[in-house]
N, C-alpha and C. Protein backbone atom coordinates (compact mmCIF):
# COMPACT_ATOMS: atom_id res chain seq x y z
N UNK A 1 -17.65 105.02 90.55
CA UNK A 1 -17.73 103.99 89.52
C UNK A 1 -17.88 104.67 88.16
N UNK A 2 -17.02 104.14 87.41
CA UNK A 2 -17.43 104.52 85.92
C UNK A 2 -18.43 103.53 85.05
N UNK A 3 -19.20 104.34 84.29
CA UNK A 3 -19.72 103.94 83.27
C UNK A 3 -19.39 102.90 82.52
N UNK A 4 -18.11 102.31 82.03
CA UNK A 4 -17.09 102.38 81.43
C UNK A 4 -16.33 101.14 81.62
N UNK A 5 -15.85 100.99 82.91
CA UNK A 5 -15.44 99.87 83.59
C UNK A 5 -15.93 98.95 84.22
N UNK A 6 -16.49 97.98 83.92
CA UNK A 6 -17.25 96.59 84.70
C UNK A 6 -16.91 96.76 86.15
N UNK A 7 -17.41 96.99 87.47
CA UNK A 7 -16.83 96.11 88.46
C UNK A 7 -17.57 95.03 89.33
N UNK A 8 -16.90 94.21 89.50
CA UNK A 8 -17.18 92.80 89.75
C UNK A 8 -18.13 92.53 91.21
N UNK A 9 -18.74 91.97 91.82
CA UNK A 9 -19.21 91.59 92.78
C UNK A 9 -18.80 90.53 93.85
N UNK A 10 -18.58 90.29 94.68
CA UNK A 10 -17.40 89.58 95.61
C UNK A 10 -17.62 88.22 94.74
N UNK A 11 -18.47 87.79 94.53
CA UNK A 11 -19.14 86.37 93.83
C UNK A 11 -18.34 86.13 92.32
N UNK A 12 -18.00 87.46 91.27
CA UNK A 12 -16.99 87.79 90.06
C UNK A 12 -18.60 87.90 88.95
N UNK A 13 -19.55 87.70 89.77
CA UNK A 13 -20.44 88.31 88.26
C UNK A 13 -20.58 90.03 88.05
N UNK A 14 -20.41 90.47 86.95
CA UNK A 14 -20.13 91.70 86.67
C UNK A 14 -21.28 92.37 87.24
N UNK A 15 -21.35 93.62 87.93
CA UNK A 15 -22.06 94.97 88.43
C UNK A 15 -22.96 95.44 87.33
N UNK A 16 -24.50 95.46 86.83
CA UNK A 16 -24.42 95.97 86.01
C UNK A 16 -24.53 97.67 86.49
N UNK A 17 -24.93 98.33 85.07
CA UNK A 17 -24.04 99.66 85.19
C UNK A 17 -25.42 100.47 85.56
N UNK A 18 -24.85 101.14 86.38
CA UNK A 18 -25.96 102.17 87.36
C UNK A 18 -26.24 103.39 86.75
N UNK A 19 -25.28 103.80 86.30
CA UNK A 19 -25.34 105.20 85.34
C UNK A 19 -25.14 105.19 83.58
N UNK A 20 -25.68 105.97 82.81
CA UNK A 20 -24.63 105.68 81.74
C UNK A 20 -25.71 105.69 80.30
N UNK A 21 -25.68 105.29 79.25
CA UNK A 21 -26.19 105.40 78.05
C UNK A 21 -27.10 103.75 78.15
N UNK A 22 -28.32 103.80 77.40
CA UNK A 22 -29.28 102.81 77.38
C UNK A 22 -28.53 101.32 77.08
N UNK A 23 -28.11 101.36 75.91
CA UNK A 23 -27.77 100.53 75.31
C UNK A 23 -26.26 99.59 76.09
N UNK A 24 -25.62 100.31 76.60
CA UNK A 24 -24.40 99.53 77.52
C UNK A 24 -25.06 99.09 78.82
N UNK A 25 -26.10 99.93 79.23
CA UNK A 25 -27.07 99.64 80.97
C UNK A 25 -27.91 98.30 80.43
N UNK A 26 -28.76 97.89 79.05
CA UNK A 26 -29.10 96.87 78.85
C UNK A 26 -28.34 95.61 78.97
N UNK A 27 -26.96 96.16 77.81
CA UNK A 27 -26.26 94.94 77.87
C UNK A 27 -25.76 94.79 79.62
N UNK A 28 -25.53 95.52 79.89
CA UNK A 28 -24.61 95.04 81.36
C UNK A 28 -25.90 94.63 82.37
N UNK A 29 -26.98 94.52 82.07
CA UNK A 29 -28.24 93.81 83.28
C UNK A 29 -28.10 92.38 82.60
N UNK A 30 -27.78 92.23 81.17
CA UNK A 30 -27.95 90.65 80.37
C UNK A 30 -26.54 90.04 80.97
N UNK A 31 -25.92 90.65 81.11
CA UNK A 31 -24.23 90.13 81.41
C UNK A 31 -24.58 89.41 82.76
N UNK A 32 -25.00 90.22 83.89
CA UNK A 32 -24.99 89.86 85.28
C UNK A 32 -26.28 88.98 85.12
N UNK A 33 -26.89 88.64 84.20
CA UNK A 33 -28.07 87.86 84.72
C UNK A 33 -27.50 86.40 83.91
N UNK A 34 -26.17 86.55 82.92
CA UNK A 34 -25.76 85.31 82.22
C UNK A 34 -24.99 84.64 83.08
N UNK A 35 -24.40 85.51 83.88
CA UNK A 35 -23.40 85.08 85.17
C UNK A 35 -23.90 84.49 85.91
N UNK A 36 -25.31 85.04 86.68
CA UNK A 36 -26.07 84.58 87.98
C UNK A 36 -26.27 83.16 87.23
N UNK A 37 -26.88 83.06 85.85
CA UNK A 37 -26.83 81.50 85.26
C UNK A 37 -25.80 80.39 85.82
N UNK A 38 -24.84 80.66 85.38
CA UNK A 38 -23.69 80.29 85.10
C UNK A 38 -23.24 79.47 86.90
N UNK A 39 -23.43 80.82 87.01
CA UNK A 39 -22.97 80.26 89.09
C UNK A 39 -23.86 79.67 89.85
N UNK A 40 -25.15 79.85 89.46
CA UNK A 40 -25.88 78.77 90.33
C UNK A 40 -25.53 77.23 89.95
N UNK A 41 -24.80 77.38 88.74
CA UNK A 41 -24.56 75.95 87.87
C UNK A 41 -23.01 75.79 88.74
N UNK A 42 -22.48 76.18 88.87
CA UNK A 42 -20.90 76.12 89.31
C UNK A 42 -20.59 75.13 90.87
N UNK A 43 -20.11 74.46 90.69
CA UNK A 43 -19.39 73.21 91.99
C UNK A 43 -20.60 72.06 91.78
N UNK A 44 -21.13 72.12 90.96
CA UNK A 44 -22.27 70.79 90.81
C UNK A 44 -21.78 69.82 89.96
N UNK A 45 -22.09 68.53 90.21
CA UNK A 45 -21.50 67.62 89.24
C UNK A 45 -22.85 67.34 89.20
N UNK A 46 -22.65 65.94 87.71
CA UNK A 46 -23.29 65.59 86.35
C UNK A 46 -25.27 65.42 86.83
N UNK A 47 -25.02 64.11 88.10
CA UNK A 47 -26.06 64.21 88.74
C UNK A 47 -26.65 65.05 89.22
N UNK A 48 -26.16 66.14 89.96
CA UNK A 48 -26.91 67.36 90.25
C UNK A 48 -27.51 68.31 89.19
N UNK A 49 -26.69 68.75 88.16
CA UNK A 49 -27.18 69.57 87.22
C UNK A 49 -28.71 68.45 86.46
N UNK A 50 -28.60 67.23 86.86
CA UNK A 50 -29.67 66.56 86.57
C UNK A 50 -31.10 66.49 86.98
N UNK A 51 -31.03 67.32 88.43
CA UNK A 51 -32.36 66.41 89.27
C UNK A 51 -32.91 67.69 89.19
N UNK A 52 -34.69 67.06 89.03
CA UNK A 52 -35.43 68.20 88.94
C UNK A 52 -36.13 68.84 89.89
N UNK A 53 -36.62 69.91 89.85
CA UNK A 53 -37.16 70.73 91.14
C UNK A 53 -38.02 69.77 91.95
N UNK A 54 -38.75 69.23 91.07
CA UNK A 54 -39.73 68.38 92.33
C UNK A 54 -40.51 66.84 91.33
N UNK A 55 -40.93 66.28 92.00
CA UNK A 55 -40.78 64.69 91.18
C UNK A 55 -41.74 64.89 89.87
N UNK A 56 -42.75 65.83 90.19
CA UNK A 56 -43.77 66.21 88.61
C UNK A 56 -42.66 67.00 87.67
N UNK A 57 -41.87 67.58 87.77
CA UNK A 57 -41.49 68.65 86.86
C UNK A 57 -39.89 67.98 86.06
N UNK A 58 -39.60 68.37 84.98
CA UNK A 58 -38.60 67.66 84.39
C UNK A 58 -37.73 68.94 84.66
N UNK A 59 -37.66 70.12 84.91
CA UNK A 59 -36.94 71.32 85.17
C UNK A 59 -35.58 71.00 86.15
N UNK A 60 -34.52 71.08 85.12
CA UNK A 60 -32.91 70.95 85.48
C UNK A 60 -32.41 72.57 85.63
N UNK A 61 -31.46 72.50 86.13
CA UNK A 61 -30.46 73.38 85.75
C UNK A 61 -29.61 72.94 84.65
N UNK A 62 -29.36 72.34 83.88
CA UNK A 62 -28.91 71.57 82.99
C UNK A 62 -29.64 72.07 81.59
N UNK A 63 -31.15 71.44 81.97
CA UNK A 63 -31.89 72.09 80.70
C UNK A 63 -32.33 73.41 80.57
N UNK A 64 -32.02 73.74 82.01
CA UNK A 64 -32.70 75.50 81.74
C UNK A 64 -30.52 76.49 81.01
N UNK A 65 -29.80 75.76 81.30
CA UNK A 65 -28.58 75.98 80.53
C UNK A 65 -29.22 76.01 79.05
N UNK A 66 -29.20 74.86 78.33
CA UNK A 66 -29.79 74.23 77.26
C UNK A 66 -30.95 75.46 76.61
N UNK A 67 -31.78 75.28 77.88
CA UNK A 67 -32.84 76.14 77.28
C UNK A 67 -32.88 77.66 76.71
N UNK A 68 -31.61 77.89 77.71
CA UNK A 68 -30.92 79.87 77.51
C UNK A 68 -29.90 79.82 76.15
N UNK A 69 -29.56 79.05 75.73
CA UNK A 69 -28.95 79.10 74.30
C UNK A 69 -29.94 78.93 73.54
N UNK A 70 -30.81 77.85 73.54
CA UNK A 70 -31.96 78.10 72.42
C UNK A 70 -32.79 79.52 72.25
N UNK A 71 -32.93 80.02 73.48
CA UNK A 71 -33.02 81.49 73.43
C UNK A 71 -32.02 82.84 72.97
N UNK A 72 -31.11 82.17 73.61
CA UNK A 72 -30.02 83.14 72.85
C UNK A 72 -30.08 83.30 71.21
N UNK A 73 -30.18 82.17 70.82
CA UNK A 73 -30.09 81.78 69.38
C UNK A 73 -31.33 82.22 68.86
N UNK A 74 -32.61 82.01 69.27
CA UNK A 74 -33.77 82.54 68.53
C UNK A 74 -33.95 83.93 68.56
N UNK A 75 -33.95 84.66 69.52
CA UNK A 75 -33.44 86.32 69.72
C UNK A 75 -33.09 86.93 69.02
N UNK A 76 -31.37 87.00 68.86
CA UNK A 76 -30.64 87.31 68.29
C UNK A 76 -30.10 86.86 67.27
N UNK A 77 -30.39 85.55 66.54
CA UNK A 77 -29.76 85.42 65.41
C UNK A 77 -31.42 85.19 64.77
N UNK A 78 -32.24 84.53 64.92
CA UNK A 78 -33.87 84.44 64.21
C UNK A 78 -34.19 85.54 64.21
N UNK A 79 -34.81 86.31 65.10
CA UNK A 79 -35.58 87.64 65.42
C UNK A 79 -34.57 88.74 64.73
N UNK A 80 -33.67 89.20 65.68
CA UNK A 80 -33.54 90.18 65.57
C UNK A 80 -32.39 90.26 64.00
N UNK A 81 -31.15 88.80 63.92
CA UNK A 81 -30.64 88.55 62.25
C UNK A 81 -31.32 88.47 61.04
N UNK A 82 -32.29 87.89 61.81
CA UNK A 82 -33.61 87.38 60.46
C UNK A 82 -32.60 86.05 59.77
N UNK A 83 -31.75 84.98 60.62
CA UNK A 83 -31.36 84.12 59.67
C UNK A 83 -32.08 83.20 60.27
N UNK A 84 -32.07 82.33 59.08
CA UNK A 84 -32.15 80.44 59.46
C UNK A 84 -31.92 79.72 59.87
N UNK A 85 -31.83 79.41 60.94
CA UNK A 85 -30.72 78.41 61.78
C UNK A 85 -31.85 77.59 62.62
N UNK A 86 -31.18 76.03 62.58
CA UNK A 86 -31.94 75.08 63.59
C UNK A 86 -31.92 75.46 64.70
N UNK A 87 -32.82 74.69 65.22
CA UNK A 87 -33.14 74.51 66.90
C UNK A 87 -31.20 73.89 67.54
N UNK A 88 -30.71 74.83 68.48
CA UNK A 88 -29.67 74.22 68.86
C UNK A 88 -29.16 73.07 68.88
N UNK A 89 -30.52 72.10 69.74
CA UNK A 89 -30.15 70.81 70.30
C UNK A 89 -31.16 70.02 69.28
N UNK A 90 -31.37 70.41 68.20
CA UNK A 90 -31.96 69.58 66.94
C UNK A 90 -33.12 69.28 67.20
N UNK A 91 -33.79 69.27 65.87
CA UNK A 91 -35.32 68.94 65.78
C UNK A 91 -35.84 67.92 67.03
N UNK A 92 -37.71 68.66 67.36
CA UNK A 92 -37.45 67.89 68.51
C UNK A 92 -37.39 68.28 69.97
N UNK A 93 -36.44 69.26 69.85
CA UNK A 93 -35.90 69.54 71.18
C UNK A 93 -35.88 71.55 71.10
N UNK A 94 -36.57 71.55 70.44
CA UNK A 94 -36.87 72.98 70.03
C UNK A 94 -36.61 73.94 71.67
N UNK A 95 -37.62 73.54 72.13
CA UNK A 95 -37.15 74.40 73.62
C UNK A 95 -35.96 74.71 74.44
N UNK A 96 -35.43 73.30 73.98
CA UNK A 96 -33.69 72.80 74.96
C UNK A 96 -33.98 72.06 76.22
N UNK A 97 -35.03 71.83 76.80
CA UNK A 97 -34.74 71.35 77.97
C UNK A 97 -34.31 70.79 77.88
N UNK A 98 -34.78 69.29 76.58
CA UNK A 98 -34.30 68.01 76.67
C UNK A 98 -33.31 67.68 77.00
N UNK A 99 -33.01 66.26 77.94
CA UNK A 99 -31.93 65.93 78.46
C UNK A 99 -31.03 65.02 77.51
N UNK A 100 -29.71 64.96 77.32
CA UNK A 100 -29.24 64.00 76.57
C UNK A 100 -28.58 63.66 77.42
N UNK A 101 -28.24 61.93 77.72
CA UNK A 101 -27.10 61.05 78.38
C UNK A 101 -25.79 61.70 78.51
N UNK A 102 -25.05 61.81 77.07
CA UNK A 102 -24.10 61.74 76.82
C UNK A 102 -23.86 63.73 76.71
N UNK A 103 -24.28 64.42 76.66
CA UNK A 103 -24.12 65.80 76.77
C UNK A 103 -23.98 66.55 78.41
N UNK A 104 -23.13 66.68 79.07
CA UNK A 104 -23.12 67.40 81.08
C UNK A 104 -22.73 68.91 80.36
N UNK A 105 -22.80 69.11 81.44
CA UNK A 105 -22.40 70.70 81.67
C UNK A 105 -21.59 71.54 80.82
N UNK A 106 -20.03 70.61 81.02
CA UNK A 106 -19.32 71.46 80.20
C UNK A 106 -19.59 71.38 78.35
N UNK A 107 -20.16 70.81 78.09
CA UNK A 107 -21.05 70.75 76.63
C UNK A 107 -21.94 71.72 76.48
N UNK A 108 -23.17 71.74 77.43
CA UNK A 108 -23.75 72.48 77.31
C UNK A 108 -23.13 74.06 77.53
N UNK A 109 -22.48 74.42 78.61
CA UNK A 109 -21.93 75.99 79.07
C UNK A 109 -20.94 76.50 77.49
N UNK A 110 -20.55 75.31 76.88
CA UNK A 110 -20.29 75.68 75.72
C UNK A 110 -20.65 76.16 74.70
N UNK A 111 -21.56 75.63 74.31
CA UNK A 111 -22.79 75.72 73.54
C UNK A 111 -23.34 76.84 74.10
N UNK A 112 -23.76 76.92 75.30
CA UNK A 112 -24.48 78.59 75.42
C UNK A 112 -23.40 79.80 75.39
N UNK A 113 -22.50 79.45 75.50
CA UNK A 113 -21.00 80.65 75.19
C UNK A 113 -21.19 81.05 73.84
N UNK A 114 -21.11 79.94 73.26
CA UNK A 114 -21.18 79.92 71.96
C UNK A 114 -22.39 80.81 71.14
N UNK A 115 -23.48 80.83 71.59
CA UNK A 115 -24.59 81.46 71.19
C UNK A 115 -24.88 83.21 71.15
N UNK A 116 -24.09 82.99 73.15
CA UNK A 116 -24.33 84.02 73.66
C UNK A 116 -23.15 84.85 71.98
N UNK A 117 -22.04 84.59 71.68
CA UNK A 117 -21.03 85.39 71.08
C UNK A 117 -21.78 85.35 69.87
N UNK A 118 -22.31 84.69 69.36
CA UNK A 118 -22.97 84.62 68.17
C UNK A 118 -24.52 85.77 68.35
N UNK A 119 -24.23 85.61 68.89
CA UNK A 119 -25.67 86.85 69.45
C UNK A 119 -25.07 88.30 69.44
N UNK A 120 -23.76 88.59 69.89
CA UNK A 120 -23.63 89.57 70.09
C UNK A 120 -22.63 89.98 68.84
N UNK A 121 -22.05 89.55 67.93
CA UNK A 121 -21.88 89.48 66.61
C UNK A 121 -23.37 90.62 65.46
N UNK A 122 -24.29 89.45 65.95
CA UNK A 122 -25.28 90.03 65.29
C UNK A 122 -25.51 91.01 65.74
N UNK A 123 -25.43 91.31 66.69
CA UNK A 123 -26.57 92.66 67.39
C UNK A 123 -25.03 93.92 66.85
N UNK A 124 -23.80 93.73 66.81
CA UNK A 124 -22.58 94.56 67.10
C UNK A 124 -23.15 95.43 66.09
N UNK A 125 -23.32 96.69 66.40
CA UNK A 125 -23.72 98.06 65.28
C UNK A 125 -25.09 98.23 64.79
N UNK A 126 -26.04 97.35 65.21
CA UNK A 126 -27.20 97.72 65.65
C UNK A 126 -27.77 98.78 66.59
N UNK A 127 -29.01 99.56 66.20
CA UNK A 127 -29.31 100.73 66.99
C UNK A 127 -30.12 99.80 67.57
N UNK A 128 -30.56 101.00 69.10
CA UNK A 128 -31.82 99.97 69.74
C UNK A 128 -33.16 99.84 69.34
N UNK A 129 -33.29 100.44 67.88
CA UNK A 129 -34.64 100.93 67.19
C UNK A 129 -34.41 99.73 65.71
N UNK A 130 -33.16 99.51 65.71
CA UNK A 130 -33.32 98.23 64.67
C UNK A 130 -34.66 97.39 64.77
N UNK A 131 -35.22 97.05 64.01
CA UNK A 131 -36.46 95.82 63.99
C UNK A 131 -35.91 94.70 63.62
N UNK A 132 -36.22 93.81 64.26
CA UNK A 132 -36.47 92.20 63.33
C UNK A 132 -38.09 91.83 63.59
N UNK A 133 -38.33 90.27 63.30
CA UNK A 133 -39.51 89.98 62.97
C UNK A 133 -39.26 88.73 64.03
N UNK A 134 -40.46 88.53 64.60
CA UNK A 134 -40.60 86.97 65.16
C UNK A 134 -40.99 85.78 64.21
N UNK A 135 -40.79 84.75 64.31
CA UNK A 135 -41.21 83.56 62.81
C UNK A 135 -41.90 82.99 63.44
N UNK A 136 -42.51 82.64 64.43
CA UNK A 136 -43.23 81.46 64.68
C UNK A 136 -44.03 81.94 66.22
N UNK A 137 -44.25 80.80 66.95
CA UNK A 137 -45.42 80.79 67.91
C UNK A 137 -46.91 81.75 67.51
N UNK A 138 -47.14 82.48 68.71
CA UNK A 138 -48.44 83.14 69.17
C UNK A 138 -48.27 84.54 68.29
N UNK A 139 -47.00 85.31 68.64
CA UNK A 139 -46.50 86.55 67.99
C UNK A 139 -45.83 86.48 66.51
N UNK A 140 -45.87 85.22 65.68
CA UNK A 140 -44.99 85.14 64.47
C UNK A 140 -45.86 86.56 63.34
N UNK A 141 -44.67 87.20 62.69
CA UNK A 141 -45.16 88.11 62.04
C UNK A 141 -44.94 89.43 62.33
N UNK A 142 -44.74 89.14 63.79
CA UNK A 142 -44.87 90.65 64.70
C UNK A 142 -43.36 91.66 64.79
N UNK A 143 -43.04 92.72 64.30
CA UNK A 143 -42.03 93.22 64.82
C UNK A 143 -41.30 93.36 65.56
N UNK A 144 -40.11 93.60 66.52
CA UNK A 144 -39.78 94.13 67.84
C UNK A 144 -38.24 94.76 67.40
N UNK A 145 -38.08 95.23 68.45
CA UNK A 145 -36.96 96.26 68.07
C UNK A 145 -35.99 95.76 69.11
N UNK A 146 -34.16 95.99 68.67
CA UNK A 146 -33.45 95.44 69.30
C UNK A 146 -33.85 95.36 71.09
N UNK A 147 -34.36 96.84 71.38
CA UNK A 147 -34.47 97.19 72.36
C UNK A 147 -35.35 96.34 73.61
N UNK A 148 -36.17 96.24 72.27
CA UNK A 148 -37.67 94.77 72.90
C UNK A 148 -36.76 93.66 73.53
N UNK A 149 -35.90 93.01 72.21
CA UNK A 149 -35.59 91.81 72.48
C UNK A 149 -34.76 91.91 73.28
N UNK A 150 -33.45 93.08 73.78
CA UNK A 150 -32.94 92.96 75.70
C UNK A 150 -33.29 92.97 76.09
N UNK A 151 -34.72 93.66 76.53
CA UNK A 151 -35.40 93.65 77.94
C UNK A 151 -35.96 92.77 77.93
N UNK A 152 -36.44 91.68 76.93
CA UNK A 152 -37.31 90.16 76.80
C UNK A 152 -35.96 89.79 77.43
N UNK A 153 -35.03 89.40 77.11
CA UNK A 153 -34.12 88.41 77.61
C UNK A 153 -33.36 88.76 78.88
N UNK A 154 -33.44 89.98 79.40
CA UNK A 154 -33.32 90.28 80.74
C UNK A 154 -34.67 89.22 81.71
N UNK A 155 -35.51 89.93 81.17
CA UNK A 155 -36.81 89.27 82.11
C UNK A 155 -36.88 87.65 81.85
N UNK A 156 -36.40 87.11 80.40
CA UNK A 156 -36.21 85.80 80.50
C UNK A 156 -35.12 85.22 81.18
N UNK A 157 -34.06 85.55 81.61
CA UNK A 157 -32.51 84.97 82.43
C UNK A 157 -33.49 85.37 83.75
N UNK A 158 -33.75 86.49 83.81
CA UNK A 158 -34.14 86.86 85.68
C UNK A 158 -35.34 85.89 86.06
N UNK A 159 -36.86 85.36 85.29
CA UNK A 159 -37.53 83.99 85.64
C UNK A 159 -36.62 83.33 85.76
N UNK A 160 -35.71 82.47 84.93
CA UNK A 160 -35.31 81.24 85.04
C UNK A 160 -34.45 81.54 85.98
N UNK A 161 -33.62 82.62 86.39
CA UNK A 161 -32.64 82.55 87.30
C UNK A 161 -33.66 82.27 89.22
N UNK A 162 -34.48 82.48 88.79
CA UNK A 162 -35.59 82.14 89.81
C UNK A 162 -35.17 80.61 90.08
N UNK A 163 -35.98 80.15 88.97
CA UNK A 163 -36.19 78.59 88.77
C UNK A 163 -35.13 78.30 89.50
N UNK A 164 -34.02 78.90 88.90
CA UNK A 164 -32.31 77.92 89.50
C UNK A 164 -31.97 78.35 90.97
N UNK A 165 -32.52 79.46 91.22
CA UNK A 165 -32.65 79.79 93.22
C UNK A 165 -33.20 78.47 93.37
N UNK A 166 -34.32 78.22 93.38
CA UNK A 166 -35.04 76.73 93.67
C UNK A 166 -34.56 75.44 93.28
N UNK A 167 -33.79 75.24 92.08
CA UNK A 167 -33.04 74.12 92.42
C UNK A 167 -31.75 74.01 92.97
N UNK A 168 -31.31 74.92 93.06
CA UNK A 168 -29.88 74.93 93.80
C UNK A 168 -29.88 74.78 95.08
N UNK A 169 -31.16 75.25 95.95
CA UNK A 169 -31.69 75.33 97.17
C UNK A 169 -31.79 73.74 97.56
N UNK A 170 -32.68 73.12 97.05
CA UNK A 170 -33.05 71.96 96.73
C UNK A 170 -31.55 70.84 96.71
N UNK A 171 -30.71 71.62 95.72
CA UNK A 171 -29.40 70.32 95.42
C UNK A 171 -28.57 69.90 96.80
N UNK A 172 -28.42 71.49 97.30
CA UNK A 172 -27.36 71.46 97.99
C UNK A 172 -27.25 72.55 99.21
N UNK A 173 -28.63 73.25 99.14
CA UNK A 173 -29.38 74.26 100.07
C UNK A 173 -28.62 75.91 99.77
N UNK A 174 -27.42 76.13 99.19
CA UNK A 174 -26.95 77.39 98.42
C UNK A 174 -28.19 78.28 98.29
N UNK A 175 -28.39 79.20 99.05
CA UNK A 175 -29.19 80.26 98.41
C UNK A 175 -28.63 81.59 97.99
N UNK A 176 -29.10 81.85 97.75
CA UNK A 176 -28.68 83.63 97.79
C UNK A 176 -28.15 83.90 96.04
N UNK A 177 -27.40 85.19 95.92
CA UNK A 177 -26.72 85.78 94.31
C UNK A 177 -28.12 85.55 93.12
């Protein structure tokens, strides 16, 4: 295997890279963990991406979609751009879970495409020692370096990709990837 060349997994989410320089081994663990997203979401219709893990919890695969672009977006374009930009799914809905009627899947997988490229825009020619600043919560004020914020969003796709083992289990009994 090269460094160099993606290869795919019988499932088509990319391999990340086993050998190789920091910065391509980060991105390629975020790639396969945007994928594992993506496919636990895949052959479900509107109602399914709807129902939540268990009757207390409002937790979709739908909103945890929702919820990984609002992350995408605070990361990489707040933190680590340092720009201004709303909450994705508008004041309110700051987190993303929220559900809207009229918004399914292919809205949302858009919208997180969308982020994800807008994310990687910003980061393009960044070292992994770049800083940005956090603006808000518990840590607002606090530094982190590009490097911080991949391995935060590795470990954030790999929880939630948890979450979505458990509802996918739940929808339609699919385990596994």
């Amino acid at each position: 295997m090269t460094t160099n060349t993606p290869e795919l997994l019988p499932d088509g989410r990319p391999l990340p890279l086993l050998t190789g320089d920091e910065l391509p081994m980060l991105e390629s663990w975020l790639a396969f963990h945007r994928a594992t997203l993506e496919l636990k979401c895949s052959g479900l219709d509107d109602v399914q991406l709807r129902l939540a893990s268990v009757e207390s919890s409002e937790l979709t695969l739908l909103g945890l979609v929702q919820h990984l672009a609002e992350c995408e977006r605070n990361w990489f374009q707040r933190v680590v751009g340092g720009l201004d930009v709303p909450p994705v799914y508008g004041e309110g809905n700051e987190s993303g879970y929220a559900l809207d009627a009229g918004r399914g899947i292919g809205e949302a997988l858009a919208v997180w495409r969308r982020e994800i490229a807008r994310g990687r825009e910003v980061c393009a020619g960044r070292a992994l020692e770049s800083v940005g600043r956090i603006g808000d919560g518990p840590m607002a004020g606090v530094e982190v370096s590009l490097r911080w914020v991949l391995i935060h969003m590795i470990e954030e796709y790999a929880r939630h990709n948890g979450h979505a083992d458990i509802l996918r289990e739940r929808i339609d009994g699919v385990t596994g990837a």
